[in-house]
N, C-alpha and C. Protein backbone atom coordinates (compact mmCIF):
# COMPACT_ATOMS: atom_id res chain seq x y z
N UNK A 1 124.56 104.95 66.31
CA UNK A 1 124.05 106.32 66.37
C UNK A 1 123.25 106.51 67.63
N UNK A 2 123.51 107.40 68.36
CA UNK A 2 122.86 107.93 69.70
C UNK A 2 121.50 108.76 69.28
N UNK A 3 120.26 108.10 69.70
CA UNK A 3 118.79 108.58 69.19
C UNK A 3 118.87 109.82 70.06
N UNK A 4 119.08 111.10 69.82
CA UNK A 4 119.02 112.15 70.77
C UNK A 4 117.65 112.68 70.34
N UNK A 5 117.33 113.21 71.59
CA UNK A 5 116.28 114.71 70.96
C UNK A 5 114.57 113.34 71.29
N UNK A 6 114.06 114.18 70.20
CA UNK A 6 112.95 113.29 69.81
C UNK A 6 112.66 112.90 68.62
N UNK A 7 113.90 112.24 68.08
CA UNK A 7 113.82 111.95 66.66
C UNK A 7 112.97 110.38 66.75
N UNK A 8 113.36 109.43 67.92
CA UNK A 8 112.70 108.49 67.69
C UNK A 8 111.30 108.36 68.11
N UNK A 9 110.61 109.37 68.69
CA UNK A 9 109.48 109.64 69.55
C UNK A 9 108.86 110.27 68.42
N UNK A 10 108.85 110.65 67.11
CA UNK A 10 108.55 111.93 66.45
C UNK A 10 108.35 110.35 65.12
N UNK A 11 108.50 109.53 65.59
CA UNK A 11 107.47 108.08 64.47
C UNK A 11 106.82 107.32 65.42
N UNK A 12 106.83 107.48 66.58
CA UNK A 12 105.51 106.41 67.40
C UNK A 12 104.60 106.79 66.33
N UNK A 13 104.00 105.52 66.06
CA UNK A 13 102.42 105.51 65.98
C UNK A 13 101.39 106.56 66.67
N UNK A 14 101.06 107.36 66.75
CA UNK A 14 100.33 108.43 67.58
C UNK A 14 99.30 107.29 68.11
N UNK A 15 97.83 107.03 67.47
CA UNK A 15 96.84 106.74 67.79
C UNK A 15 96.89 105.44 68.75
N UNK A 16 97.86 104.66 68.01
CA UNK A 16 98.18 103.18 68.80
C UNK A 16 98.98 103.18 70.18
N UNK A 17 99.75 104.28 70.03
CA UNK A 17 100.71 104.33 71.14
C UNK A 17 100.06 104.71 72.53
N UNK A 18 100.96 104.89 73.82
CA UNK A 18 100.23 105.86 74.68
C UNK A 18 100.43 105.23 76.00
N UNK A 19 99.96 105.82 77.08
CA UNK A 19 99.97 105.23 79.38
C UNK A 19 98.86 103.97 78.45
N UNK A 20 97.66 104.17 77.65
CA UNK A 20 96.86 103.74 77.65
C UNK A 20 97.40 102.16 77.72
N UNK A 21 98.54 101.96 77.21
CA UNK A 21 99.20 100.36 76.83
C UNK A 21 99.96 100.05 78.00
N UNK A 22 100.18 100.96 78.74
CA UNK A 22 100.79 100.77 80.42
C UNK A 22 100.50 99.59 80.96
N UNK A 23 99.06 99.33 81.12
CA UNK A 23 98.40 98.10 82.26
C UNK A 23 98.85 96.67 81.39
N UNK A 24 99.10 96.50 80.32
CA UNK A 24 99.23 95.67 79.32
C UNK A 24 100.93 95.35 79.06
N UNK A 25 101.80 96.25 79.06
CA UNK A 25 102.84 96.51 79.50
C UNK A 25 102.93 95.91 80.74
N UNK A 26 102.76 96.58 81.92
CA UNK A 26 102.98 96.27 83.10
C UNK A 26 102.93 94.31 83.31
N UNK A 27 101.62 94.00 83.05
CA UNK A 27 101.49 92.53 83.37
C UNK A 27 102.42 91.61 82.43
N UNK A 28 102.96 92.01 81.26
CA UNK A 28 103.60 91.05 80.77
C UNK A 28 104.89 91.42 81.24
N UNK A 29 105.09 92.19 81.52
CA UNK A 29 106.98 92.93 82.40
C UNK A 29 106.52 91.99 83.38
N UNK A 30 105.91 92.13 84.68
CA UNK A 30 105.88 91.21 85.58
C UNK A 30 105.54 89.25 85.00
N UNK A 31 105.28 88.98 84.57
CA UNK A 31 105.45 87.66 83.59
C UNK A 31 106.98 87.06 83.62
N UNK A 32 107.63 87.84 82.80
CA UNK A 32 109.18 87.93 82.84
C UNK A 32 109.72 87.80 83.86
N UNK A 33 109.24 88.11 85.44
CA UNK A 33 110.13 88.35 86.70
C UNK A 33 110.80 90.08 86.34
N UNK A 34 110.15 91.09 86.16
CA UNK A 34 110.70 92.54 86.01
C UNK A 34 109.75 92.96 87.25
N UNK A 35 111.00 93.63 87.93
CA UNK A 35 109.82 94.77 88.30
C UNK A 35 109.36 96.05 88.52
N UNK A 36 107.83 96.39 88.43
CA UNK A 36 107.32 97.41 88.08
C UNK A 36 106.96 98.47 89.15
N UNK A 37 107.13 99.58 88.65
CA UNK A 37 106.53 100.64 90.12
C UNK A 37 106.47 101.89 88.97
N UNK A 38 105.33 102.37 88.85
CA UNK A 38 104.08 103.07 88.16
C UNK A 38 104.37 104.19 89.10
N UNK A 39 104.68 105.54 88.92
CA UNK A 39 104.49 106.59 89.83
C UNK A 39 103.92 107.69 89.02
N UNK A 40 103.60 108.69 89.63
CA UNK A 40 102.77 109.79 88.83
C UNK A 40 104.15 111.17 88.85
N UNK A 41 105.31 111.10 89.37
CA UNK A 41 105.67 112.05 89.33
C UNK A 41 107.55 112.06 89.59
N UNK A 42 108.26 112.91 88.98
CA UNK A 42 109.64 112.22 89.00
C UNK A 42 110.54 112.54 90.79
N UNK A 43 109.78 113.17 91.28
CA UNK A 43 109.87 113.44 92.99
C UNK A 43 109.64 111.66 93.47
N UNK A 44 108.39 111.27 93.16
CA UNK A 44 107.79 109.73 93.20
C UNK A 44 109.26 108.70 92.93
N UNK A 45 109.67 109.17 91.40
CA UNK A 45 110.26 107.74 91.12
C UNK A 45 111.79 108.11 91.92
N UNK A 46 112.12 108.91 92.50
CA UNK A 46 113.21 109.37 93.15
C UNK A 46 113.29 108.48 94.71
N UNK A 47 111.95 108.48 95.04
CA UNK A 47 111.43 107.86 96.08
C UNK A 47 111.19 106.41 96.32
N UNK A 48 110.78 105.69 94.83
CA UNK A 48 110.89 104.42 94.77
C UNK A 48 112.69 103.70 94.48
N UNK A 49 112.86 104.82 93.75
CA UNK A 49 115.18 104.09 93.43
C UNK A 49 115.37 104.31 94.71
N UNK A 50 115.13 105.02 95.94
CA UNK A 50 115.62 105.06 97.32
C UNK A 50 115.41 103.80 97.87
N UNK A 51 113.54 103.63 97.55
CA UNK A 51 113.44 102.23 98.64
C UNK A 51 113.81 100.99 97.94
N UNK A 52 114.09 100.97 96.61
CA UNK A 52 114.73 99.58 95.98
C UNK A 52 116.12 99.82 96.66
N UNK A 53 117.12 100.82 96.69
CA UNK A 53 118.54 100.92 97.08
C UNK A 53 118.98 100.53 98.56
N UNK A 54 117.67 100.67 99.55
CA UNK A 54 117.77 100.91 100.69
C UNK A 54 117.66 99.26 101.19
N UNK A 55 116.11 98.89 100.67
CA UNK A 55 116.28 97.04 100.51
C UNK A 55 116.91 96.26 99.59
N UNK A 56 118.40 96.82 98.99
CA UNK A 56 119.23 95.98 98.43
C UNK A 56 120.73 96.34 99.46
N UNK A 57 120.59 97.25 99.74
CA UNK A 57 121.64 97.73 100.64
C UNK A 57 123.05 98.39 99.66
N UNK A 58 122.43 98.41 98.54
CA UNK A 58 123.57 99.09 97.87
C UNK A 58 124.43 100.37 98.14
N UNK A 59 125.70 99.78 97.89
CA UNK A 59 126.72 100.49 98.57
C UNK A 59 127.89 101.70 97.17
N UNK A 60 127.50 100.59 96.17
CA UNK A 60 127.80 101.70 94.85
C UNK A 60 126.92 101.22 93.67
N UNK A 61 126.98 102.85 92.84
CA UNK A 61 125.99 102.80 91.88
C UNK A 61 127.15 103.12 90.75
N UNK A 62 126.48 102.54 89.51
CA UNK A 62 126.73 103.34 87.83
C UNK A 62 125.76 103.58 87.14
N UNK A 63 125.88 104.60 86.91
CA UNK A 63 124.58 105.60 86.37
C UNK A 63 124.43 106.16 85.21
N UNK A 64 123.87 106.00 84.32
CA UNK A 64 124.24 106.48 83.09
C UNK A 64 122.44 107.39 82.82
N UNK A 65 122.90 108.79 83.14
CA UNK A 65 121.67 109.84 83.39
C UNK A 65 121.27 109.85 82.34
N UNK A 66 119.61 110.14 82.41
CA UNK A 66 118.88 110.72 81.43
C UNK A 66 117.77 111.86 81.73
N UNK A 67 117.26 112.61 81.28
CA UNK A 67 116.70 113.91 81.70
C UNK A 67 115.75 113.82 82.52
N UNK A 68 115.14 112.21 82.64
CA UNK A 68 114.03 111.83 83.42
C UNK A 68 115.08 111.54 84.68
N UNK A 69 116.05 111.10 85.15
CA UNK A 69 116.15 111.33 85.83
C UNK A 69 117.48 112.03 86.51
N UNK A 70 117.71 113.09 85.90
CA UNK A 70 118.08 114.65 86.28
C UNK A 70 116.86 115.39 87.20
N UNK A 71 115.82 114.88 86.48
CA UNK A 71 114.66 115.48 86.96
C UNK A 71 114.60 115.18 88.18
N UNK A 72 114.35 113.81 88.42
CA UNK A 72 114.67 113.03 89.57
C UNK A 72 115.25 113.28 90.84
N UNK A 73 117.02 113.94 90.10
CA UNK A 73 117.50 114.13 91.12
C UNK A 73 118.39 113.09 91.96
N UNK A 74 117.88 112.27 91.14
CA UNK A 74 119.00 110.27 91.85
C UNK A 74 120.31 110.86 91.99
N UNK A 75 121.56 111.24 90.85
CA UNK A 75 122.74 110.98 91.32
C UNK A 75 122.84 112.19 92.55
N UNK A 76 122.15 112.90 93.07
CA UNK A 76 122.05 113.45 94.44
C UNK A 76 121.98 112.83 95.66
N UNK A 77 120.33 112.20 95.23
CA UNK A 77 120.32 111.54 96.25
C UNK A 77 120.81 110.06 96.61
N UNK A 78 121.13 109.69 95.62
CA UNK A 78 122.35 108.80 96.23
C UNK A 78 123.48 109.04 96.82
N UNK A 79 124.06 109.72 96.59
CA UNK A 79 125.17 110.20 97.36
C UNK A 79 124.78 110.90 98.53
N UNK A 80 123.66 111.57 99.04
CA UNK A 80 123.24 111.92 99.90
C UNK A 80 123.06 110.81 101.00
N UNK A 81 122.86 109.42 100.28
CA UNK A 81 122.70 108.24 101.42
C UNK A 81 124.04 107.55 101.62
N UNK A 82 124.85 108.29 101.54
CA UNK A 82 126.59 107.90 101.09
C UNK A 82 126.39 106.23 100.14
N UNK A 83 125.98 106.62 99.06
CA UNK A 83 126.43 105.75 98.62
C UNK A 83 127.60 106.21 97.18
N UNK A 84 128.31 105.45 96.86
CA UNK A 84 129.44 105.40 95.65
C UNK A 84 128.79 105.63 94.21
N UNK A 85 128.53 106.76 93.86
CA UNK A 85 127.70 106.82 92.17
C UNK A 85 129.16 107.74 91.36
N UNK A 86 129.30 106.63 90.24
CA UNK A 86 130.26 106.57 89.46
C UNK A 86 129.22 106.93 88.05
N UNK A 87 129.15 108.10 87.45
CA UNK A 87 128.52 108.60 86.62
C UNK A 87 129.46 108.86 85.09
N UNK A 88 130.27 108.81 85.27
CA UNK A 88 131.67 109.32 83.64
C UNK A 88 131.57 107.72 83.47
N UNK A 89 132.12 107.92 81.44
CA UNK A 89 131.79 106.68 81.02
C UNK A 89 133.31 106.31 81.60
N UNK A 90 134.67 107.06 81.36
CA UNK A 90 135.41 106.38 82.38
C UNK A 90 135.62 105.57 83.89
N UNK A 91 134.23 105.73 84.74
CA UNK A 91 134.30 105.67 86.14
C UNK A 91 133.31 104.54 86.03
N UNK A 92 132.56 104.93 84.86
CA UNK A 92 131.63 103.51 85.09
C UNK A 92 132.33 102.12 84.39
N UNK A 93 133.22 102.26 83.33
CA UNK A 93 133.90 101.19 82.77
C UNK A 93 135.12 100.50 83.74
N UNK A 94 135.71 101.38 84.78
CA UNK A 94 136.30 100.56 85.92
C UNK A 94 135.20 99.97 87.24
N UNK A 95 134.10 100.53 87.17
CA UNK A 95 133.71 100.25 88.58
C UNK A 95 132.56 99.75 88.40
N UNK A 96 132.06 99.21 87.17
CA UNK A 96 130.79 98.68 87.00
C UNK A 96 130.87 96.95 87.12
N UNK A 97 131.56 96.54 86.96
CA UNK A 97 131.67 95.19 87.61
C UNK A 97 131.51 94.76 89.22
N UNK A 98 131.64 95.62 89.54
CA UNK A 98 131.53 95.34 90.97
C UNK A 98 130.45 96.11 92.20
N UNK A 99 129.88 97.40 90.87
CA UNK A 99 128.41 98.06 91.40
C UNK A 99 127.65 97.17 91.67
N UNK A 100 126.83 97.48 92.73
CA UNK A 100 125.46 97.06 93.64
C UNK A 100 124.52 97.19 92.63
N UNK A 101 124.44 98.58 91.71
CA UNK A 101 123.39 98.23 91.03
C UNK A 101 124.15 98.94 89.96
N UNK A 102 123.08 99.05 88.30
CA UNK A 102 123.54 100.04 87.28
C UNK A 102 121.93 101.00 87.08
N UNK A 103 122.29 102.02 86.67
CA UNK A 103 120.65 102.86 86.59
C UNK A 103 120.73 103.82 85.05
N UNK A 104 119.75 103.27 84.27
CA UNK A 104 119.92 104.04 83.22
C UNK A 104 118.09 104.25 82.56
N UNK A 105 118.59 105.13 81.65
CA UNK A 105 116.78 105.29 81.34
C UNK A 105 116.87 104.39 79.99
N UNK A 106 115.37 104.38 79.67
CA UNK A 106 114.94 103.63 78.83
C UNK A 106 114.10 104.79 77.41
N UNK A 107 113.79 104.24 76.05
CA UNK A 107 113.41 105.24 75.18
C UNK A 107 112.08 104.69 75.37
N UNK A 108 111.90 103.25 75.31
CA UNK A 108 110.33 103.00 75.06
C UNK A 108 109.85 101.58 75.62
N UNK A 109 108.46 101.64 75.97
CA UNK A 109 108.21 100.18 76.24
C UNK A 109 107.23 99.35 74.99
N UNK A 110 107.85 98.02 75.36
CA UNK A 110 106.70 97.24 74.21
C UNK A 110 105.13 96.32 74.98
N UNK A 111 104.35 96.87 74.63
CA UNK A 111 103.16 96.24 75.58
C UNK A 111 103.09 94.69 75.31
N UNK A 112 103.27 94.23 73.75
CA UNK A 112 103.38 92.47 73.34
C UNK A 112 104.19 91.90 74.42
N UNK A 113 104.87 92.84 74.35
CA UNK A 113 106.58 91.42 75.30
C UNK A 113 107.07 92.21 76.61
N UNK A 114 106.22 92.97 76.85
CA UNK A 114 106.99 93.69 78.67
C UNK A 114 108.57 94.09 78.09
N UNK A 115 108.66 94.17 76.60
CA UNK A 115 110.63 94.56 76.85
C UNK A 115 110.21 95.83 77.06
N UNK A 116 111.52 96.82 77.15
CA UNK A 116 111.81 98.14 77.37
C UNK A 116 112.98 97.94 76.16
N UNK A 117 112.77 99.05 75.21
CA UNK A 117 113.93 99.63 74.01
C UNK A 117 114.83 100.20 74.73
N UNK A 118 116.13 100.30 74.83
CA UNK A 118 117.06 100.84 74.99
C UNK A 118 118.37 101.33 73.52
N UNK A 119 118.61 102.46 73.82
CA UNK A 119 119.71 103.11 72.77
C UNK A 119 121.08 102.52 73.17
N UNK A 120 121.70 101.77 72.95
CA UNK A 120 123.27 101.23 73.63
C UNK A 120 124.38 101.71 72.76
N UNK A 121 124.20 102.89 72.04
CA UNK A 121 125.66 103.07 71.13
C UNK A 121 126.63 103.51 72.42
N UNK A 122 126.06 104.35 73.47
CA UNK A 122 127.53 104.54 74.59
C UNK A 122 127.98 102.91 74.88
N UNK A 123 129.31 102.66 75.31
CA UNK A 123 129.51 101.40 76.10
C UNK A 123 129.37 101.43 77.44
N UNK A 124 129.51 102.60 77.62
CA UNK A 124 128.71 103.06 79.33
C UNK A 124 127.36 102.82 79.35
N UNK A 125 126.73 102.75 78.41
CA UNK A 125 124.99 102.16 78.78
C UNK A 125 125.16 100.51 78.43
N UNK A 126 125.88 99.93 78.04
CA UNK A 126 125.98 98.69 77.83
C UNK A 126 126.32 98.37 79.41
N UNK A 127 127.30 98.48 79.94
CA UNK A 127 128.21 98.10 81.00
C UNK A 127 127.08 98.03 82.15
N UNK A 128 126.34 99.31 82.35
CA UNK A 128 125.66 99.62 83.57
C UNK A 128 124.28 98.54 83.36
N UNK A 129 123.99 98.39 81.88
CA UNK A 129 122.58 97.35 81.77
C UNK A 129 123.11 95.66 82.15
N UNK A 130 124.20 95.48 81.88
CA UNK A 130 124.57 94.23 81.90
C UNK A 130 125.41 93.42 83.21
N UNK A 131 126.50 94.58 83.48
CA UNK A 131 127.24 93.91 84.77
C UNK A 131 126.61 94.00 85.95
N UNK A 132 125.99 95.00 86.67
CA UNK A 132 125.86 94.79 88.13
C UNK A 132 124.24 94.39 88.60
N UNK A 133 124.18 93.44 89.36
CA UNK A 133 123.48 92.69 89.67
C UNK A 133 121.77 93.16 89.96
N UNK A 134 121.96 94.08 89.74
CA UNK A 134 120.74 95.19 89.71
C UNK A 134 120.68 96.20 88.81
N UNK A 135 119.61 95.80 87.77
CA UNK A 135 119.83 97.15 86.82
C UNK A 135 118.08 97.57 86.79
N UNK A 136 118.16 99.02 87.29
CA UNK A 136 116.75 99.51 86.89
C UNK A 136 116.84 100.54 86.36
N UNK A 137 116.09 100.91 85.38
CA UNK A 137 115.55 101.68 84.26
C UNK A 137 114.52 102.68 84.69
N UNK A 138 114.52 103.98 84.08
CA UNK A 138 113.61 104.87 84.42
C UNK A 138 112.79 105.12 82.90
N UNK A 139 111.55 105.40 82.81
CA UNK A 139 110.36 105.13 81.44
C UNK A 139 109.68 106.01 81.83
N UNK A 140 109.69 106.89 80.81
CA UNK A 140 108.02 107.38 81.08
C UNK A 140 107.14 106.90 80.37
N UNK A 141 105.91 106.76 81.17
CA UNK A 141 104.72 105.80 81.35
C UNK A 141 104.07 105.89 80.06
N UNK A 142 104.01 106.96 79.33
CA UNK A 142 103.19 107.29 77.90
C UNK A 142 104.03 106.87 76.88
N UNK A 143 105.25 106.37 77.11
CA UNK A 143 106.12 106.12 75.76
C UNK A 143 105.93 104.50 75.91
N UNK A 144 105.14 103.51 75.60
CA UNK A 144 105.07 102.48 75.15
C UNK A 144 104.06 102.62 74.09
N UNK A 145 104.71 101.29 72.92
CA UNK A 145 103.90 101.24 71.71
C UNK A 145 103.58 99.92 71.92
N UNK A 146 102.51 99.68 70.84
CA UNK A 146 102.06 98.02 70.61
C UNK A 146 102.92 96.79 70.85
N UNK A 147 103.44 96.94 69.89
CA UNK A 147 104.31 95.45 69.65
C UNK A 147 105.73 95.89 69.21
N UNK A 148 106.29 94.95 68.54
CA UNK A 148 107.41 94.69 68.13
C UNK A 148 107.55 95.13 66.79
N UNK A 149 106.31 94.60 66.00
CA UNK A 149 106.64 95.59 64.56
C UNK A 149 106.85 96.90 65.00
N UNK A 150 106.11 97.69 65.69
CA UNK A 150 106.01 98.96 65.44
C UNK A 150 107.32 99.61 66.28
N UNK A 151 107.92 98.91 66.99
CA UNK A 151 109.22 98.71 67.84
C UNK A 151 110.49 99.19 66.35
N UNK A 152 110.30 97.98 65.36
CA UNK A 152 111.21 97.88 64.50
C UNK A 152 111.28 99.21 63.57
N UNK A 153 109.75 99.43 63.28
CA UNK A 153 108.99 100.60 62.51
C UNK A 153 109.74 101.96 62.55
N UNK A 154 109.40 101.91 64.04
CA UNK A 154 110.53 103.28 64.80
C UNK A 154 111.83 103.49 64.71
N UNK A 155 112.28 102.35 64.80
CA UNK A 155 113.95 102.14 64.97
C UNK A 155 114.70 102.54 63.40
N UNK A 156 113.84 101.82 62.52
CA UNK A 156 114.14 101.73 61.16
C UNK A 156 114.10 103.46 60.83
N UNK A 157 113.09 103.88 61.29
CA UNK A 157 113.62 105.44 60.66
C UNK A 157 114.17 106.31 61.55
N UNK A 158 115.33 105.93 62.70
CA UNK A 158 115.61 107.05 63.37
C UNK A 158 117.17 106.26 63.78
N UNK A 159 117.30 105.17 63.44
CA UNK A 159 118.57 104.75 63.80
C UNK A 159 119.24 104.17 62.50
N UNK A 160 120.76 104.79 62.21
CA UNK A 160 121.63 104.20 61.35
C UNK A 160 122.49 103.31 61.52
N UNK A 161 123.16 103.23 62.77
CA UNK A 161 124.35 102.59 62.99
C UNK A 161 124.63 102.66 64.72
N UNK A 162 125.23 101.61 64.77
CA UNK A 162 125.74 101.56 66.41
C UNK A 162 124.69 100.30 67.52
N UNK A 163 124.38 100.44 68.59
CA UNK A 163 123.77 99.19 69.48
C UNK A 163 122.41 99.60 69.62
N UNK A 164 121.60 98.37 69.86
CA UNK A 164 120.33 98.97 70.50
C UNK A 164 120.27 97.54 70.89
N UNK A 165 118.91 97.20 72.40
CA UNK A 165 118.81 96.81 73.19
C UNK A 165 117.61 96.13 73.75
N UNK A 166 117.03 95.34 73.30
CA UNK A 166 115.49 95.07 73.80
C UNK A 166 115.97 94.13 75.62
N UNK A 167 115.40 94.41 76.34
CA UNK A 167 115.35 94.09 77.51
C UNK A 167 113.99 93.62 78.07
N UNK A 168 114.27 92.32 78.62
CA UNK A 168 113.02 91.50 78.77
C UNK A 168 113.08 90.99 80.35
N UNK A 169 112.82 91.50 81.35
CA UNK A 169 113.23 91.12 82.70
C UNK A 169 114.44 90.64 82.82
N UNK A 170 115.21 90.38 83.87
CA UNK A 170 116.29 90.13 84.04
C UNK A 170 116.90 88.70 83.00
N UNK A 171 118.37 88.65 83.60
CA UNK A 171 119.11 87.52 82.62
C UNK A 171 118.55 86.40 82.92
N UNK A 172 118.25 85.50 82.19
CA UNK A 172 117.74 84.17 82.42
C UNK A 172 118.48 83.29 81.31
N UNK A 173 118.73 81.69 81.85
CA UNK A 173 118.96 80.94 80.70
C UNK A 173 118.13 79.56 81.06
N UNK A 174 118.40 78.92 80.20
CA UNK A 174 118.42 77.22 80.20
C UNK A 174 119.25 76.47 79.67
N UNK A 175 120.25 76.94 79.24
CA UNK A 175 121.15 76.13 78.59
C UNK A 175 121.51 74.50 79.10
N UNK A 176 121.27 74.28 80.44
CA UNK A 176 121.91 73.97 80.86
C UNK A 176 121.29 72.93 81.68
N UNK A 177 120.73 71.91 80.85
CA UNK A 177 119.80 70.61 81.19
C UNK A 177 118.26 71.27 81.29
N UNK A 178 118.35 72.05 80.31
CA UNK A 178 116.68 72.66 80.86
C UNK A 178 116.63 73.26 81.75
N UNK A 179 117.57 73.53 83.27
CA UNK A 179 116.87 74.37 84.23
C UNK A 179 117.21 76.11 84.19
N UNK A 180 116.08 75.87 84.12
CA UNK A 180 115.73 77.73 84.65
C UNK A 180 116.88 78.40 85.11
N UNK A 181 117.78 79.44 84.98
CA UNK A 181 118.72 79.83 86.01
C UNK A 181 118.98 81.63 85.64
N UNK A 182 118.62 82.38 87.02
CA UNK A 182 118.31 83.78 86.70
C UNK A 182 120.01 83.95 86.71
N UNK A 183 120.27 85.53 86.49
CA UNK A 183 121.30 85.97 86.36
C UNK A 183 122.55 85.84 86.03
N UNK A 184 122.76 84.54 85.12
CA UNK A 184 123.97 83.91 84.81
C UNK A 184 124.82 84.91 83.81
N UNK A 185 124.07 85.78 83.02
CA UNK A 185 124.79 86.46 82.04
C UNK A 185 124.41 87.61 82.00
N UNK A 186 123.66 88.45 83.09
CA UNK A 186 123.27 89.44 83.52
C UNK A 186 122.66 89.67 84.35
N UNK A 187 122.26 90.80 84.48
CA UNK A 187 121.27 91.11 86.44
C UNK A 187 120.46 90.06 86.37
N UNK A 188 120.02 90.20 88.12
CA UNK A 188 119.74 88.81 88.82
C UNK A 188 118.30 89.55 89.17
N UNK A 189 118.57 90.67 88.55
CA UNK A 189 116.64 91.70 89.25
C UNK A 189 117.05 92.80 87.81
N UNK A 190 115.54 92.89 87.44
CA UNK A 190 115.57 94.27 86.87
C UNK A 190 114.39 95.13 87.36
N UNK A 191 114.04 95.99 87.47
CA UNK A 191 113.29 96.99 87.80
C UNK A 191 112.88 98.50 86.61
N UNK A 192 112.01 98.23 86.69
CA UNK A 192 111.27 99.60 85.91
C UNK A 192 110.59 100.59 87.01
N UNK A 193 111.26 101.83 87.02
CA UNK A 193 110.27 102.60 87.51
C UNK A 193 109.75 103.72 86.09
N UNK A 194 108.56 103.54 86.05
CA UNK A 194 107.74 104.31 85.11
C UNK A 194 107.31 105.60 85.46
N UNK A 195 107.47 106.80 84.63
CA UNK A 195 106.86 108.20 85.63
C UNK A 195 105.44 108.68 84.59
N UNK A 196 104.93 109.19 84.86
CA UNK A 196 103.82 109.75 84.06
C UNK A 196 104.50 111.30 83.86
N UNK A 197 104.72 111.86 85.01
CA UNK A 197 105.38 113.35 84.73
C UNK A 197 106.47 113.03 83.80
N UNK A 198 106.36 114.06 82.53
CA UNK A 198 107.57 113.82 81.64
C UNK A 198 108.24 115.14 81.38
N UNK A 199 109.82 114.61 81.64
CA UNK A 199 110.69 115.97 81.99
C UNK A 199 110.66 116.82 80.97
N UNK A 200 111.16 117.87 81.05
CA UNK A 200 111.24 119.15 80.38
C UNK A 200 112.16 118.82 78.92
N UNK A 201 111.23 119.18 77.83
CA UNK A 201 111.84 118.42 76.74
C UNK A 201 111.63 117.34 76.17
N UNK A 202 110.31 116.57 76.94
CA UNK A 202 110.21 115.14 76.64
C UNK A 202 111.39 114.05 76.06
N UNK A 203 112.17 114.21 76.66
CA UNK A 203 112.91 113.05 76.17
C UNK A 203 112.91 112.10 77.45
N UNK A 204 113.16 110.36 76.84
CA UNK A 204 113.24 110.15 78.42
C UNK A 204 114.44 109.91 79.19
């Protein structure tokens, strides 16, 4: 089931929730190897996906929009820097294996574990979080809750059926004599840009 609207935002915890869990958030996301860029405005986070795109040199994107960043304005200005943004879940299921990066938004952050919640019933939000070697996420800054119970809390009354997604800095394993090894089964970088301005409609 696709969480539309603000059905899952409409059981945060009010009092517990909030930016206030941001700084707490933030340091355990960076813990993980994620990284973070905090902006006050969705002009801002338009400005930070430029300079991550610009020092990766990415040449194509898959994008799977969300109103935060419509707001934004990204699949513009990417193509404005000629780069390749493949936005249909058809265009992203051929060409996401071989995108520079994938860009999708996020519903919520968890301050316990630096994850970010993600909704995955499209397979176009699966594809763009998992195949290309760069996947960053757009959040607004006030939608993180406590922990993980209250993670589950939410989920339990607003989702019936279909994928969902906890994301914890990029792919990492050890399988494999104990050593450490980034990106073996997914991006090799993840990135959060967080906005405080929240788009029209609050959804993110």
């Amino acid at each position: 089931m696709n969480i539309a609207g603000d059905t899952w935002k409409r059981h945060f915890p009010t009092a517990a929730s909030g930016a206030h869990l941001f700084p707490e958030f933030e340091e355990r996301a960076k813990v993980v190897s994620a990284e973070v860029f905090r902006v006050p405005t969705a002009a801002d986070a338009r400005e930070a996906l430029i300079r991550l795109v610009e020092a990766a040199q990415v040449k194509k994107a898959v994008v799977v929009e969300s109103p935060l960043q419509r707001a934004a304005g990204v699949t513009e200005a990417l193509r404005s820097r000629g780069v390749e943004v493949y936005t249909e879940h058809e265009e992203i299921a051929a060409y996401a294996d071989t995108a520079d990066i994938g860009i999708s938004g996020v519903e919520f952050g968890i301050a316990e574990t630096g994850s970010v919640f993600q909704d995955g019933y499209a397979i176009a939000t699966r594809l763009v979080t998992i195949l290309p070697p760069l996947h960053v996420v757009f959040l607004p800054s006030a939608n993180i809750v406590p922990g993980i119970t209250e993670a589950f809390e939410i989920i339990s009354q607003s989702f019936d059926r279909g994928y969902i997604g906890f994301i914890t800095g990029p792919s990492r394993t050890a399988d494999i004599e104990r050593v450490l090894t980034i990106g073996v089964h997914g991006p090799s970088r993840f990135a959060i840009i967080a906005v405080d301005e929240e788009p029209k409609g609050g959804d993110a």
